[in-house]
Protein backbone atom coordinates (compact mmCIF):
# COMPACT_ATOMS: atom_id res chain seq x y z
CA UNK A 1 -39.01 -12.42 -4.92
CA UNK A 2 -35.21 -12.05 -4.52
CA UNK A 3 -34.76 -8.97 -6.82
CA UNK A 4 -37.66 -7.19 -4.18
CA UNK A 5 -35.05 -8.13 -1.57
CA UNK A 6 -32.64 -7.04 -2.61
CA UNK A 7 -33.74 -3.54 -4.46
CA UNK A 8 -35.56 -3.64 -0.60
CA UNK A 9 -32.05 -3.64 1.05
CA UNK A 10 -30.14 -1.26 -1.34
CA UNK A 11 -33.00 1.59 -0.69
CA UNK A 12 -32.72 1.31 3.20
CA UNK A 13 -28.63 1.55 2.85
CA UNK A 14 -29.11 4.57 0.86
CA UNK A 15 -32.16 6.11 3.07
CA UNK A 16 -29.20 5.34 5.80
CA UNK A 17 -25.99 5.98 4.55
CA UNK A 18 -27.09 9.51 2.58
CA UNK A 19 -27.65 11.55 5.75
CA UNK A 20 -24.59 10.03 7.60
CA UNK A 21 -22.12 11.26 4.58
CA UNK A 22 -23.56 14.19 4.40
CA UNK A 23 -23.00 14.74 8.23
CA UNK A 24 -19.91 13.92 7.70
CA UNK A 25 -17.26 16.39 7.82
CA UNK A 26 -14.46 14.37 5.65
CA UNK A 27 -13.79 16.51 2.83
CA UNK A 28 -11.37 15.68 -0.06
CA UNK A 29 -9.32 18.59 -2.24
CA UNK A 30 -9.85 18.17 -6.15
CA UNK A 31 -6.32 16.88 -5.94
CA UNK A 32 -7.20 13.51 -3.92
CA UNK A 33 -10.06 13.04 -5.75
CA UNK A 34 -7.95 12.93 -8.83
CA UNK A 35 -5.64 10.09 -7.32
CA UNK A 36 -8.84 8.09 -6.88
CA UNK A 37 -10.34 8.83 -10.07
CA UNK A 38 -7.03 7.48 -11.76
CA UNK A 39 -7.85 4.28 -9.85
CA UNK A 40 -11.73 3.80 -11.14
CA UNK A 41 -11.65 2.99 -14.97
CA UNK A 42 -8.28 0.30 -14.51
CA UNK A 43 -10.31 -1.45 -11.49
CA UNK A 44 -13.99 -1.47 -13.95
CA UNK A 45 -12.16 -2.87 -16.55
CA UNK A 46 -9.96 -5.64 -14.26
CA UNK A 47 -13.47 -6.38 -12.55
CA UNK A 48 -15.42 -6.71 -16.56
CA UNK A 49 -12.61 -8.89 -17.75
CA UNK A 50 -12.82 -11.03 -15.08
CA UNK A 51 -16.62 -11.16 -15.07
CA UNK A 52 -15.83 -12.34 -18.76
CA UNK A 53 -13.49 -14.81 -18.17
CA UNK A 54 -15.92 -16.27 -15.56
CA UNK A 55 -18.52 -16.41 -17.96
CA UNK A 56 -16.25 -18.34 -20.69
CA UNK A 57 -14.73 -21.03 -18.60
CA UNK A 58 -17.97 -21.60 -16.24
CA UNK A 59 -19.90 -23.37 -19.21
């Protein structure tokens, strides 16, 4: 029953937050997208490491 809650509450955020991005009028250039996009595969791998490490030392 928890998983229907939850999928329940991640389709309402996106049936709200889609139209209020695309009202929005922040734009980013292809150059500050590329500074964040340096950023995303160094934080996924710092957040699956840790998820592993968890996982180890919690049993």
């Amino acid at each position: 029953m928890t998983v229907f809650y939850i999928l329940g509450l991640l389709f309402l955020a996106l049936v709200i937050l889609i139209p209020l991005l695309e009202r929005s009028k922040v734009r980013m250039s292809e150059q500050q997208m590329g500074k964040l996009g340096r950023w995303v595969w160094p934080l996924v791998m710092v957040l699956l490491i840790t998820q592993l490490l968890y996982l180890v030392f919690a049993r």
